[in-house]
N, C-alpha and C. Protein backbone atom coordinates (compact mmCIF):
# COMPACT_ATOMS: atom_id res chain seq x y z
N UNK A 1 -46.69 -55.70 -22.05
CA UNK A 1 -46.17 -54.35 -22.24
C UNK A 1 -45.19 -53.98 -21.13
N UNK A 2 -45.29 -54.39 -20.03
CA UNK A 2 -44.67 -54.11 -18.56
C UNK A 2 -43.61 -54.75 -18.35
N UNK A 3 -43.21 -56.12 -19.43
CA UNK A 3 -41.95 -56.30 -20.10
C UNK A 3 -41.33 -56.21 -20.95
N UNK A 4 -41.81 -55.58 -21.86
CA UNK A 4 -41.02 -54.62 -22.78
C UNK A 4 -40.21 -53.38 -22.52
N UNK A 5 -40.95 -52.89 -21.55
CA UNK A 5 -40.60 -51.22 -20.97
C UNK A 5 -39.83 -51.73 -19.60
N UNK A 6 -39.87 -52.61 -18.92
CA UNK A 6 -38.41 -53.62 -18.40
C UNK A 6 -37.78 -53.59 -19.00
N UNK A 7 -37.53 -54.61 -20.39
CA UNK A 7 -36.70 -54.87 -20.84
C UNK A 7 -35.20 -53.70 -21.24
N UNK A 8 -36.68 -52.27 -21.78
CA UNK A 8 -35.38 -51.31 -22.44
C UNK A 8 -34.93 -50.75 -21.20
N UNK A 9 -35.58 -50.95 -20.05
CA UNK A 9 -34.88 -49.93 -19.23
C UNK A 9 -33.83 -50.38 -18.84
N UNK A 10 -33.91 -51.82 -18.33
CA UNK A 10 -32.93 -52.90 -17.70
C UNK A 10 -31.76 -53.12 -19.03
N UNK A 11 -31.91 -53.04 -20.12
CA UNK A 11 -30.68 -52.69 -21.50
C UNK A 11 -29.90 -51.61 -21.51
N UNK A 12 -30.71 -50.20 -21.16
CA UNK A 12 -30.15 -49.22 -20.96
C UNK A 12 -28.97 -49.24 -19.66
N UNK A 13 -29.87 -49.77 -18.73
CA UNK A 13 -28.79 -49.72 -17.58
C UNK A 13 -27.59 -50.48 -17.64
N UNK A 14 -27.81 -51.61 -18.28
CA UNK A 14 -26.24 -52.47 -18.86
C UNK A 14 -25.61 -51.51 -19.64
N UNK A 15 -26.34 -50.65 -20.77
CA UNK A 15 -25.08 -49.83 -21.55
C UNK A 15 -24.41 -48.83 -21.16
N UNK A 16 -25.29 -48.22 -19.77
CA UNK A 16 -24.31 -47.29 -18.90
C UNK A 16 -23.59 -47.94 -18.31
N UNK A 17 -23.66 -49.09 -18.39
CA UNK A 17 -22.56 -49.68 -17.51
C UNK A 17 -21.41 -49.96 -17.75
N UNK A 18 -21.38 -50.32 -19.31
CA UNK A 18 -20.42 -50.55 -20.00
C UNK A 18 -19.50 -49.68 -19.84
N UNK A 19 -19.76 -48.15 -20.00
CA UNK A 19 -19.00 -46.85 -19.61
C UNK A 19 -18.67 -46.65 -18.59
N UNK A 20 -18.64 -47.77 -17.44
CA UNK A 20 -17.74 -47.40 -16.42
C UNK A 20 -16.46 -46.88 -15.83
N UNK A 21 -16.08 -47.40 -14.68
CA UNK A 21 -14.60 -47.28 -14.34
C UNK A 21 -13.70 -48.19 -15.43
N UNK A 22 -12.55 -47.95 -15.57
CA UNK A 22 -11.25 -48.42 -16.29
C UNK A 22 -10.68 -49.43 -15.33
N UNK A 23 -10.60 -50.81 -15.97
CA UNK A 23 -10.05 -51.86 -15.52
C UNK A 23 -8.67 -52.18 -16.34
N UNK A 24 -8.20 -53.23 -16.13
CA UNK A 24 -6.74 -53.13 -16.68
C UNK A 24 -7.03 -54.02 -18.56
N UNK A 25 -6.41 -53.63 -19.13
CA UNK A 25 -6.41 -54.15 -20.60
C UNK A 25 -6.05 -53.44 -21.73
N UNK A 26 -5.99 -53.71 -22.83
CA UNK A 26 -6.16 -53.31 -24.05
C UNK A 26 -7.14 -51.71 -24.17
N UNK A 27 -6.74 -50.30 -24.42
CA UNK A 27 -7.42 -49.51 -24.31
C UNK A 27 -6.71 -48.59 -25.75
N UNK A 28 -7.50 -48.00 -26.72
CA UNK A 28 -7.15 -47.13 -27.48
C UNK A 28 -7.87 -45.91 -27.45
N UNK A 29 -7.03 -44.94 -28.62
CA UNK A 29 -8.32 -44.02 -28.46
C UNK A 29 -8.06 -43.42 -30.15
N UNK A 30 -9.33 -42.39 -30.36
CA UNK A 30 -9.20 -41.62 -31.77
C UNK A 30 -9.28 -39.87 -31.34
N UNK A 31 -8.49 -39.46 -32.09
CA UNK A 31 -8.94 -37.89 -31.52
C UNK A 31 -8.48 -37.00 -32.81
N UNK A 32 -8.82 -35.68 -32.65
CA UNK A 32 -8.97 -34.94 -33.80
C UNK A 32 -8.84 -33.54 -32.68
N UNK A 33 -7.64 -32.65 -33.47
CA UNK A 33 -7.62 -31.70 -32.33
C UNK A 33 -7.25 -30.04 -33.29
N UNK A 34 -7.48 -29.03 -33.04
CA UNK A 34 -6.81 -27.83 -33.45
C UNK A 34 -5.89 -27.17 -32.70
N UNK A 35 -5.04 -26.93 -33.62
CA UNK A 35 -3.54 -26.42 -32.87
C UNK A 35 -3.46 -24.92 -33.72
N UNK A 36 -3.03 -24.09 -32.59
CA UNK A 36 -3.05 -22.72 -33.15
C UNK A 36 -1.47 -21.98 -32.78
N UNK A 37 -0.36 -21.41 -33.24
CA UNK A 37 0.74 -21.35 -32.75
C UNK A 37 1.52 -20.64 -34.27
N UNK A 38 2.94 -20.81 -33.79
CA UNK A 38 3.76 -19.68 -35.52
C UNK A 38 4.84 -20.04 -34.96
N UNK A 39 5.67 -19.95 -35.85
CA UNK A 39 7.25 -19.97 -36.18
C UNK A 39 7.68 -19.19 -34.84
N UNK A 40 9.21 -19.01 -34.27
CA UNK A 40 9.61 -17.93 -33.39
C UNK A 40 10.51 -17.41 -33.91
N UNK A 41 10.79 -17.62 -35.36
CA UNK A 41 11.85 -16.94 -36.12
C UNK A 41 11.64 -15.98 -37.26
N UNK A 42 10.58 -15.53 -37.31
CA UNK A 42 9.47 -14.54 -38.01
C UNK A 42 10.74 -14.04 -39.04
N UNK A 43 12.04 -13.44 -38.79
CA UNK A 43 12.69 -12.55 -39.10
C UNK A 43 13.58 -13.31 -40.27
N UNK A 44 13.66 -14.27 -40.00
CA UNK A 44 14.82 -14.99 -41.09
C UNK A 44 13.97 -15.87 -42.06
N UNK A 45 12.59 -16.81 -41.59
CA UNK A 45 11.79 -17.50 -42.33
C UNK A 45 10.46 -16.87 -42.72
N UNK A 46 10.06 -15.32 -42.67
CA UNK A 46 9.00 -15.05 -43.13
C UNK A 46 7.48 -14.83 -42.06
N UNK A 47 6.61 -14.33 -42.46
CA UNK A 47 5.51 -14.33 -41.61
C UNK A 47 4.93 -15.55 -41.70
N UNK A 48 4.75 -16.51 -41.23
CA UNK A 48 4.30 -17.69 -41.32
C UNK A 48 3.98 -18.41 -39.86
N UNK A 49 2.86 -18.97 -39.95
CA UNK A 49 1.88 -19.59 -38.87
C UNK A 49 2.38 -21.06 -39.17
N UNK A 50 1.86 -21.57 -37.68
CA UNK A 50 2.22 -22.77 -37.44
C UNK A 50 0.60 -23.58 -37.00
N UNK A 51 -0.13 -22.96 -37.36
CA UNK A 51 -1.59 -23.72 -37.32
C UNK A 51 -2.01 -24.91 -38.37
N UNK A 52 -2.55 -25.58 -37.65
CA UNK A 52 -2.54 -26.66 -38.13
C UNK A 52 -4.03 -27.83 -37.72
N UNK A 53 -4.17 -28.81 -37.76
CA UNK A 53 -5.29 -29.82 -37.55
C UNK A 53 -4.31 -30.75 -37.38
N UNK A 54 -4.72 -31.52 -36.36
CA UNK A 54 -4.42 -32.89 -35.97
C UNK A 54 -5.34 -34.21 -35.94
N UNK A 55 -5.08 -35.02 -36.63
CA UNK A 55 -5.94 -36.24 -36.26
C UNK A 55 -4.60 -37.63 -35.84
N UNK A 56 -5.01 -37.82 -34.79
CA UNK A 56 -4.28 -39.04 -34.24
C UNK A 56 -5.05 -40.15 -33.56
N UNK A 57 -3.98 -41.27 -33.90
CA UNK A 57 -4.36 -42.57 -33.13
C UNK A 57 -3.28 -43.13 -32.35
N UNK A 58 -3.77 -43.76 -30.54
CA UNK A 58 -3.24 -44.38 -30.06
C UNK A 58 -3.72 -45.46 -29.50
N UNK A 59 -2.87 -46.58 -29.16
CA UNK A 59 -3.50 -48.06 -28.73
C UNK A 59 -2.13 -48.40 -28.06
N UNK A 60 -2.80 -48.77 -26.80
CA UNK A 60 -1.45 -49.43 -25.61
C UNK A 60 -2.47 -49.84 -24.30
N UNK A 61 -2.54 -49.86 -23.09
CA UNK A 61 -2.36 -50.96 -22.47
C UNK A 61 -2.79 -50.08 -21.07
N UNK A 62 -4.17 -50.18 -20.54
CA UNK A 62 -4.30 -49.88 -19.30
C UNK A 62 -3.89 -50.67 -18.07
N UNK A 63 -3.04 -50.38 -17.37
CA UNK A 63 -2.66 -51.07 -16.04
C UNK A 63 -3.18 -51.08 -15.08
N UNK A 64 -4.48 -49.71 -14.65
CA UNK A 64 -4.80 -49.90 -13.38
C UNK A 64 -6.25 -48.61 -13.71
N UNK A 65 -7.02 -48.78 -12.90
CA UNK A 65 -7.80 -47.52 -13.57
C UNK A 65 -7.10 -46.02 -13.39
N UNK A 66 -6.36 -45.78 -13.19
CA UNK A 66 -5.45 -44.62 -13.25
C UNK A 66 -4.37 -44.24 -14.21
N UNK A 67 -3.34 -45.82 -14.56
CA UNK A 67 -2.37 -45.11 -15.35
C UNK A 67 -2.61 -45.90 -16.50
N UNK A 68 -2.04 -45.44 -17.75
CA UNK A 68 -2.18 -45.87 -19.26
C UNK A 68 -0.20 -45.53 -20.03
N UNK A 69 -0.63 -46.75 -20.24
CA UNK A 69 0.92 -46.40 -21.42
C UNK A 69 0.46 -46.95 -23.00
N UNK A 70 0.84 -45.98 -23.58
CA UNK A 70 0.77 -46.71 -24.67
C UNK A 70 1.79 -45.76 -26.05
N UNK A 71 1.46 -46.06 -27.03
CA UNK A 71 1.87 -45.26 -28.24
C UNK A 71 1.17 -45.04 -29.44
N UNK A 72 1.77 -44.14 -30.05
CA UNK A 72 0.69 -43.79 -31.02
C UNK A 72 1.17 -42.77 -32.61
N UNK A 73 0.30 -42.13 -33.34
CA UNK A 73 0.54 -41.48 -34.35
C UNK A 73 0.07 -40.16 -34.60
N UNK A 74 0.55 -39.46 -34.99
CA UNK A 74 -0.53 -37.77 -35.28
C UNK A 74 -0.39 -37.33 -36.50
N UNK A 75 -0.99 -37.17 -37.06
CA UNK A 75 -0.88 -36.61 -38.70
C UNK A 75 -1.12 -34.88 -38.21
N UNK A 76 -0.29 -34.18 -38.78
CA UNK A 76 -0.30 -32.70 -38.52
C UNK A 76 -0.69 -32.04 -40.01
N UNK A 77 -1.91 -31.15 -40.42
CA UNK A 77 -2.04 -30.83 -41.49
C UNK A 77 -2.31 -29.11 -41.02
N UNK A 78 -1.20 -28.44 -42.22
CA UNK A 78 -1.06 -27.33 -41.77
C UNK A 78 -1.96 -26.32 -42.47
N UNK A 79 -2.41 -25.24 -42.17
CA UNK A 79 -3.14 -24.22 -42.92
C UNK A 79 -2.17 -23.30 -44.25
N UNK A 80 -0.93 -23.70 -43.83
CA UNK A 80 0.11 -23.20 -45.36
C UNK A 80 0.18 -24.22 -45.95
N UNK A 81 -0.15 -25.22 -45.76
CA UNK A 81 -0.64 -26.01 -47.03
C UNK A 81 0.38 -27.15 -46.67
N UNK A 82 1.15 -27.52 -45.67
CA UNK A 82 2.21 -28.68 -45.68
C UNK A 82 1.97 -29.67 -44.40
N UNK A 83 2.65 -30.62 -44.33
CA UNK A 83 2.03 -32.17 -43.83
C UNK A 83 3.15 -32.45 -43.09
N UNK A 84 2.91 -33.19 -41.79
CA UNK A 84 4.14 -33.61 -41.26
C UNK A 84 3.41 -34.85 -40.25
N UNK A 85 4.31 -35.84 -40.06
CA UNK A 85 3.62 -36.98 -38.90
C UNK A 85 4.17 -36.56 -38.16
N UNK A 86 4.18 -37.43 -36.59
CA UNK A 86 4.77 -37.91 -35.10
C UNK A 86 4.55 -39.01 -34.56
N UNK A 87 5.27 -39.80 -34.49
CA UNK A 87 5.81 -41.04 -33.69
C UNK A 87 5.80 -40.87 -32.50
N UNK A 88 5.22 -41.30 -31.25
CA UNK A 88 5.01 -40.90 -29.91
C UNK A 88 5.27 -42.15 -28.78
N UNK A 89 5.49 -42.27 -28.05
CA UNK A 89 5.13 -42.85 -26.92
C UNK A 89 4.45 -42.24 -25.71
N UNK A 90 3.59 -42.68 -25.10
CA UNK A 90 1.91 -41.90 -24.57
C UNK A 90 2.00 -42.32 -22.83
N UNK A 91 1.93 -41.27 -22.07
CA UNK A 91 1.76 -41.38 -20.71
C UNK A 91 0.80 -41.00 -20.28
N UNK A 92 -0.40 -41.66 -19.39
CA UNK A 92 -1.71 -40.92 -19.13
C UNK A 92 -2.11 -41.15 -17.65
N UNK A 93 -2.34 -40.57 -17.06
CA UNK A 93 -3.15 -40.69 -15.82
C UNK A 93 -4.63 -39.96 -15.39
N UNK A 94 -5.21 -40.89 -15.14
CA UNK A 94 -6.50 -40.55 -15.03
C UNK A 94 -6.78 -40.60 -13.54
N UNK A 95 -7.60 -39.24 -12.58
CA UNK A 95 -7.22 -39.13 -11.88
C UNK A 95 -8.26 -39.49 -10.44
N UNK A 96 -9.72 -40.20 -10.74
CA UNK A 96 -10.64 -40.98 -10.65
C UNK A 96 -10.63 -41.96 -10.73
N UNK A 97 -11.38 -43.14 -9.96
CA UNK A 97 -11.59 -44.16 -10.50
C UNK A 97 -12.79 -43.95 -10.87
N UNK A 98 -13.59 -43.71 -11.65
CA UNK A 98 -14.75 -43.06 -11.84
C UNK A 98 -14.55 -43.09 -13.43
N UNK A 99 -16.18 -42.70 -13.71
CA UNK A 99 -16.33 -42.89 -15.33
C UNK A 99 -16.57 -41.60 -15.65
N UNK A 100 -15.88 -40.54 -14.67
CA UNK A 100 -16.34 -38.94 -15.00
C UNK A 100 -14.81 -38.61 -14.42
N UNK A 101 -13.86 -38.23 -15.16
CA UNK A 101 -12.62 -38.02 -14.24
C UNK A 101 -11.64 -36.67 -15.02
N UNK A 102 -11.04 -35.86 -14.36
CA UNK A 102 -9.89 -35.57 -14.85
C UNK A 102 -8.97 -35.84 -14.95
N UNK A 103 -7.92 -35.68 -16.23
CA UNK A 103 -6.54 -36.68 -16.63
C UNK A 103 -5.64 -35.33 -16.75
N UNK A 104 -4.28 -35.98 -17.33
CA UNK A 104 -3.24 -35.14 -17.90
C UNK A 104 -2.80 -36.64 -18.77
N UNK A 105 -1.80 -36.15 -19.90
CA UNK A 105 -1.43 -36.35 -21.08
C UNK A 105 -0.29 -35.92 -21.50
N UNK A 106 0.76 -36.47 -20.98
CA UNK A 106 2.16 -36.82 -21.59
C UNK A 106 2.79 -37.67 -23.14
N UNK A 107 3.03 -36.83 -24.04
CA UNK A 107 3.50 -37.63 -25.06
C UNK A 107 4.88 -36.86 -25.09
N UNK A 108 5.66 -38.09 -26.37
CA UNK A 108 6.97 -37.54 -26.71
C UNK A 108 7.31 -38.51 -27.50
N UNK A 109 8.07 -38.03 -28.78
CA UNK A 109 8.58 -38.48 -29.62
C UNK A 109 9.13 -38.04 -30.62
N UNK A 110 9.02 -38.15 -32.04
CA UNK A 110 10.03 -37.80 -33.36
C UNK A 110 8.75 -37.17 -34.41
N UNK A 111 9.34 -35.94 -35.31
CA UNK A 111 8.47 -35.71 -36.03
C UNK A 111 9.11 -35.93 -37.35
N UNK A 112 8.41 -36.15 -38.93
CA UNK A 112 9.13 -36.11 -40.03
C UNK A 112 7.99 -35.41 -40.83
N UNK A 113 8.87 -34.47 -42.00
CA UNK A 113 7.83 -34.18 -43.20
C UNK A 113 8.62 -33.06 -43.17
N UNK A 114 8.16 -32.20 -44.65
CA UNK A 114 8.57 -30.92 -45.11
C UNK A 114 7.81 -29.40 -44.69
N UNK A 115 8.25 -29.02 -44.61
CA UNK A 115 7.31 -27.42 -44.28
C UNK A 115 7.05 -26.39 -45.38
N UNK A 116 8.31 -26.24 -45.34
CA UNK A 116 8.86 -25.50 -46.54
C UNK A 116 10.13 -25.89 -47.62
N UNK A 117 10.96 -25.00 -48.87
CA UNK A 117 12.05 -25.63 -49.02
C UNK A 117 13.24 -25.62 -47.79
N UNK A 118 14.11 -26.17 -47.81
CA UNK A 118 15.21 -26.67 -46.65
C UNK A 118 14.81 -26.58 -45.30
N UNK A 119 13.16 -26.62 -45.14
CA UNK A 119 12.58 -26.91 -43.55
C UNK A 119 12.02 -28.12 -43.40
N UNK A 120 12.43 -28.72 -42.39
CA UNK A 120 12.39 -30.12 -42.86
C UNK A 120 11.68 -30.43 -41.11
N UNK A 121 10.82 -30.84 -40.95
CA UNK A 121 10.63 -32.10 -39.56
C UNK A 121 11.16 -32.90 -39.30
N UNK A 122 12.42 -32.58 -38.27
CA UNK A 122 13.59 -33.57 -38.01
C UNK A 122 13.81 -34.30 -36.84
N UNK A 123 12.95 -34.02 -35.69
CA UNK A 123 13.36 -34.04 -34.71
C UNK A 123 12.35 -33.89 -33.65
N UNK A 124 12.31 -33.71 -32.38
CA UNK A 124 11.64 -34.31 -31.46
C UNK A 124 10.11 -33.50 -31.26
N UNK A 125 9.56 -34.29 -31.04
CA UNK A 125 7.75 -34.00 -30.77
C UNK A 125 7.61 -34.18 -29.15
N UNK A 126 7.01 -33.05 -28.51
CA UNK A 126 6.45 -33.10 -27.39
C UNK A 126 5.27 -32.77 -27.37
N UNK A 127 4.37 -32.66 -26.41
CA UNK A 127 2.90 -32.65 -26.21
C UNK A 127 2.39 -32.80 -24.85
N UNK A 128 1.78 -32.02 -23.74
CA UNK A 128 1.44 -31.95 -22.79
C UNK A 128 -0.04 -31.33 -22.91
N UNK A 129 -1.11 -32.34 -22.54
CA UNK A 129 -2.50 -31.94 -22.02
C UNK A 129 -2.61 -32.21 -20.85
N UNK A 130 -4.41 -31.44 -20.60
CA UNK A 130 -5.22 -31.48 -19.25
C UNK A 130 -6.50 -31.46 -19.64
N UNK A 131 -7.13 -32.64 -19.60
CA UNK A 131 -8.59 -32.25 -19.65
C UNK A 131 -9.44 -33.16 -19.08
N UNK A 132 -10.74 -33.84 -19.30
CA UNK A 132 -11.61 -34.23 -18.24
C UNK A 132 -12.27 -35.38 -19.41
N UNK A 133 -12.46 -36.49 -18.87
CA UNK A 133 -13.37 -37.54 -19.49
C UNK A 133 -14.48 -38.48 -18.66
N UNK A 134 -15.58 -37.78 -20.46
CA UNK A 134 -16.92 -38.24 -19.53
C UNK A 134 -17.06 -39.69 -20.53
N UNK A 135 -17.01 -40.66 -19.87
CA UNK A 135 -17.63 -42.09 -20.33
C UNK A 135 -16.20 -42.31 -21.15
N UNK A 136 -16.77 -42.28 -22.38
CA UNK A 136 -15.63 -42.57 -23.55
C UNK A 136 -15.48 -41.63 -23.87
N UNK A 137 -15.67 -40.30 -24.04
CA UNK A 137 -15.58 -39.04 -24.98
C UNK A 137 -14.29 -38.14 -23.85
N UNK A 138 -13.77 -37.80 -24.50
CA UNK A 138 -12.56 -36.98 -24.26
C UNK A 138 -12.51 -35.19 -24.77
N UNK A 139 -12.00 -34.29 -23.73
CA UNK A 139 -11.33 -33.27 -24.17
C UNK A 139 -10.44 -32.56 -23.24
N UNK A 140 -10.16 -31.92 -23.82
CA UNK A 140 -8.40 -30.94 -22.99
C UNK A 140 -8.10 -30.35 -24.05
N UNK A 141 -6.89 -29.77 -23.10
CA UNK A 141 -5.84 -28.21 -23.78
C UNK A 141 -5.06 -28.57 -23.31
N UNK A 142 -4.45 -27.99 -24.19
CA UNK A 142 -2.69 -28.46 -24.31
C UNK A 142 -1.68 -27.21 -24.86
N UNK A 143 -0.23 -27.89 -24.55
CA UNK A 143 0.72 -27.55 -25.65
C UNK A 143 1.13 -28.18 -26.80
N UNK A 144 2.03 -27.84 -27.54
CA UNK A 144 2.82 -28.92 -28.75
C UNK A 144 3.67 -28.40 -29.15
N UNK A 145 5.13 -28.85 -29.57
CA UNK A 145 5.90 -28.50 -29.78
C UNK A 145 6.35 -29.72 -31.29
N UNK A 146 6.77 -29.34 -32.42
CA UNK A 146 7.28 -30.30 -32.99
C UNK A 146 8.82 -29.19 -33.64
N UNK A 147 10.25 -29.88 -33.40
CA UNK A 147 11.43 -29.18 -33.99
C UNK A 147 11.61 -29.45 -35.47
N UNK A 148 12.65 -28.34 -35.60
CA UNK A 148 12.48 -28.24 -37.18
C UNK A 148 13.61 -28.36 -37.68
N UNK A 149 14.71 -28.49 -38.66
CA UNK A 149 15.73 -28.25 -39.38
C UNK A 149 16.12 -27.53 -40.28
N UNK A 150 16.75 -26.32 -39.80
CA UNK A 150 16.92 -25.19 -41.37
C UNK A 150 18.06 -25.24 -41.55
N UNK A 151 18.31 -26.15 -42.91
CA UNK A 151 20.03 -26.13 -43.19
C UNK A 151 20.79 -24.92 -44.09
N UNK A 152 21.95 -25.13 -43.85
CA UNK A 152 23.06 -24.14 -44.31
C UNK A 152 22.63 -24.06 -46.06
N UNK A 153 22.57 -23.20 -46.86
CA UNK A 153 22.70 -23.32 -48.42
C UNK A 153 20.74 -22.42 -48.64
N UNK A 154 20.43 -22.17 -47.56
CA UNK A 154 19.00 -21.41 -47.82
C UNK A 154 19.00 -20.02 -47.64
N UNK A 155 18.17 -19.95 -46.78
CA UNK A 155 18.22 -18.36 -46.34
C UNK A 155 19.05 -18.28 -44.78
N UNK A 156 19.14 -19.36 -44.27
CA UNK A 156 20.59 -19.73 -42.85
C UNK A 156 21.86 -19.78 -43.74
N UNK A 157 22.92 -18.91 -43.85
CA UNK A 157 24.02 -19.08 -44.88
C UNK A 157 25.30 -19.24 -43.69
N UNK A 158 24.48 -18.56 -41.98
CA UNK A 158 25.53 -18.78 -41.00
C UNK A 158 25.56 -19.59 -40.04
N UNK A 159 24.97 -20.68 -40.39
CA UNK A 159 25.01 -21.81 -39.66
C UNK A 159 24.85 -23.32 -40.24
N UNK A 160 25.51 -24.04 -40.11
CA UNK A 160 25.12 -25.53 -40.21
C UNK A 160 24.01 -26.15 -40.53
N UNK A 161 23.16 -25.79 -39.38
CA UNK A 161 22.22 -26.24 -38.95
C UNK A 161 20.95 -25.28 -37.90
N UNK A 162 20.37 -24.90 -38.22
CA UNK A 162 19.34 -23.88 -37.11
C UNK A 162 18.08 -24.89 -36.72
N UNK A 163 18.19 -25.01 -35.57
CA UNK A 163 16.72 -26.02 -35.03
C UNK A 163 15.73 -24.82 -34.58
N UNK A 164 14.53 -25.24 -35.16
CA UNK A 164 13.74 -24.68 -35.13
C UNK A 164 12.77 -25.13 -34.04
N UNK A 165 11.40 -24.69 -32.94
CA UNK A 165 10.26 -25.20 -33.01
C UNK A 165 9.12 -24.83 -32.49
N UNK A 166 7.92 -25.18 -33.84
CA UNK A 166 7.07 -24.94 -34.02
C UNK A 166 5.83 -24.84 -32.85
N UNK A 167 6.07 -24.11 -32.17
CA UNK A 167 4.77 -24.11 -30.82
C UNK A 167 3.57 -23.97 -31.13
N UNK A 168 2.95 -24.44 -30.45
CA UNK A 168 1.32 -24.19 -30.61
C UNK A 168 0.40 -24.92 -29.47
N UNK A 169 -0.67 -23.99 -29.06
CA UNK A 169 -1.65 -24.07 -28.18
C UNK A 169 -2.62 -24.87 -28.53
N UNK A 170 -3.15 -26.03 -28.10
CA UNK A 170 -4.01 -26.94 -28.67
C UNK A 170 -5.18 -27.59 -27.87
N UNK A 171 -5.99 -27.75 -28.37
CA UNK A 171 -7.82 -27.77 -28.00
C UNK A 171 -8.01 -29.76 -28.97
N UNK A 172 -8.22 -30.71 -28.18
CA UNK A 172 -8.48 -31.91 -28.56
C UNK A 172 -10.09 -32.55 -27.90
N UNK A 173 -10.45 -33.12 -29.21
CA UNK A 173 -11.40 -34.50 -28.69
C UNK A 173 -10.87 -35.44 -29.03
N UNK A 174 -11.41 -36.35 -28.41
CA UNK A 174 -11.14 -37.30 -28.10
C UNK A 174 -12.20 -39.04 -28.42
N UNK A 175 -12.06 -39.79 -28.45
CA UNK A 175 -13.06 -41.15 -27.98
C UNK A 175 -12.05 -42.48 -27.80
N UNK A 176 -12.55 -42.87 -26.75
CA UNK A 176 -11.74 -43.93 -26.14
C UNK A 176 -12.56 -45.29 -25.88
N UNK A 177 -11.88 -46.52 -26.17
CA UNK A 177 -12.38 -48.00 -26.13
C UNK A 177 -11.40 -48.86 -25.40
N UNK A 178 -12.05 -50.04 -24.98
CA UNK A 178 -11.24 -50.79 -24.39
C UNK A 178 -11.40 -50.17 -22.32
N UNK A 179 -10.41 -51.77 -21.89
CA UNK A 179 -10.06 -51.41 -20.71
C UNK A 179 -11.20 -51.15 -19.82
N UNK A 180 -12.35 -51.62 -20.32
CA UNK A 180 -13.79 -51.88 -19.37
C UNK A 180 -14.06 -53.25 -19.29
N UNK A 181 -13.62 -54.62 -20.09
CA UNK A 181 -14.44 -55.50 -20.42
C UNK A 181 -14.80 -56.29 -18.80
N UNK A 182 -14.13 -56.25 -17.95
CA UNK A 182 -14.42 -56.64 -16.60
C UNK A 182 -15.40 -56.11 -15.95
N UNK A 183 -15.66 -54.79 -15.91
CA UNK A 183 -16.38 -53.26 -15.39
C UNK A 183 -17.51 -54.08 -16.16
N UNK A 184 -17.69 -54.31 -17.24
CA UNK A 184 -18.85 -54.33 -17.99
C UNK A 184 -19.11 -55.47 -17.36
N UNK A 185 -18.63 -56.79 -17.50
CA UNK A 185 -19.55 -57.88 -17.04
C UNK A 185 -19.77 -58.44 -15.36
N UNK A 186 -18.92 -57.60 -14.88
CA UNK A 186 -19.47 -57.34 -13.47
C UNK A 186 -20.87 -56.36 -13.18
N UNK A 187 -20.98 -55.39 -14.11
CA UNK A 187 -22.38 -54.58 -13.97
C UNK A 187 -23.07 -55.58 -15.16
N UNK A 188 -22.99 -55.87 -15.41
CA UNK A 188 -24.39 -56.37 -16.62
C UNK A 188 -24.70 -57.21 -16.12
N UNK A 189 -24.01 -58.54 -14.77
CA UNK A 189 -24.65 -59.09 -14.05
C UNK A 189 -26.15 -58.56 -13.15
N UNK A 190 -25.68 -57.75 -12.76
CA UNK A 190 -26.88 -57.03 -11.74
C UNK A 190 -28.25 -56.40 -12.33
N UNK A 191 -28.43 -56.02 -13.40
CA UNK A 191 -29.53 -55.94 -13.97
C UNK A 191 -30.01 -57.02 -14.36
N UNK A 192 -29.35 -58.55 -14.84
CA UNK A 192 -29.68 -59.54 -15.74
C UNK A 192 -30.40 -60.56 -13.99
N UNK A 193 -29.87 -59.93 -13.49
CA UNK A 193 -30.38 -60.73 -12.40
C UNK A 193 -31.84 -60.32 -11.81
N UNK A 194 -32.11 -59.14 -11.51
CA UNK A 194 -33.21 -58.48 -11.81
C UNK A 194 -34.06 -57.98 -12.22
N UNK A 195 -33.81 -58.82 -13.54
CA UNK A 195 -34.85 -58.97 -14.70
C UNK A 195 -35.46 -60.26 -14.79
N UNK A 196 -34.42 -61.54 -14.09
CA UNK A 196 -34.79 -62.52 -13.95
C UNK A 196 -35.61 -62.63 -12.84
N UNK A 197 -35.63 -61.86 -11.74
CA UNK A 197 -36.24 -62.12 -10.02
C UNK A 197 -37.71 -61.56 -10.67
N UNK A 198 -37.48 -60.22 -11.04
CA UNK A 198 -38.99 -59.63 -11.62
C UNK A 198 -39.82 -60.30 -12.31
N UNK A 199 -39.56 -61.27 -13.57
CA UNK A 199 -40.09 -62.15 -14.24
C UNK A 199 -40.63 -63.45 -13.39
């Protein structure tokens, strides 16, 4: 019995271990976020909100336990009922070497999809967070910005072209993999060894 109740404890302690510090490798993540924000042109396009749900994925490449590059995708689904992606490239710094740390969250890239008629997602996606990660689980607040295109022949009859963009205040989780596998088998040594001395 007195190795059984070893056994799970000495298992447990390898799987906290796994959740360590960030070593260099292969690291992605999944997240799902709410964005709350509106048009700034109320007067020419209507009362209309820019709230929305986000679910995105990124996968790129930890370098050091601090910085992360990578890229990624966001599906934007709006509460007026319309859809738009973002194409990103992802800057991260984590600000610990520790498996309890605060980060910030640099993205930027291109958005596409329709809003409305002649509003179109044309153009550049930004995104700036701050938030804190425990183990693998992620959260922060942020901004977001995705631009818009309102062409000439709609309700814009005096311009070309009117760029629009869509702001909004945003609240994300997060879960993150990868970029431990070293961390892990450097700690899973030390219990496996002291399960062996005890025995």
């Amino acid at each position: 019995m007195k190795k059984v109740i070893l056994s799970i404890v000495l298992m447990l302690a390898a799987l906290t271990s796994f959740s360590q510090n960030l070593e260099s490798g292969y690291r992605g993540f999944a997240e799902a976020g709410i964005c709350r924000g509106s048009l700034p042109d109320a007067n020419v396009l209507g009362p209309m909100n820019a709230n929305r749900l986000n679910i995105s994925t990124v996968h790129g490449y930890q370098f050091n336990p601090r910085f992360y590059l990578g890229g990624g995708l966001v599906n934007h689904i709006y509460t007026e009922g319309y859809y738009s992606i973002s194409l990103f490239a992802n800057v991260r710094v984590d600000f610990l070497d520790k498996s309890k740390t605060p980060f910030i969250d640099f993205r930027g890239g291109h958005s596409f999809g329709d809003f409305v008629e002649s509003l179109d997602f044309d153009g550049g996606y930004l995104a700036f967070s701050a938030g804190f990660r425990f183990n693998h689980s992620n959260i922060s607040l942020g901004w977001e910005g995705s631009a818009m295109e309102y062409c000439k022949g709609a309700k814009l009859t005096d311009a070309t072209t009117c760029h629009l963009v869509a702001n909004s205040f945003m609240i994300k989780f997060g879960f993150d993999w990868g970029g431990r596998a070293e961390t892990y088998e450097k700690n899973y040594k030390k219990p496996r060894k002291l399960y062996t001395a005890l025995l």
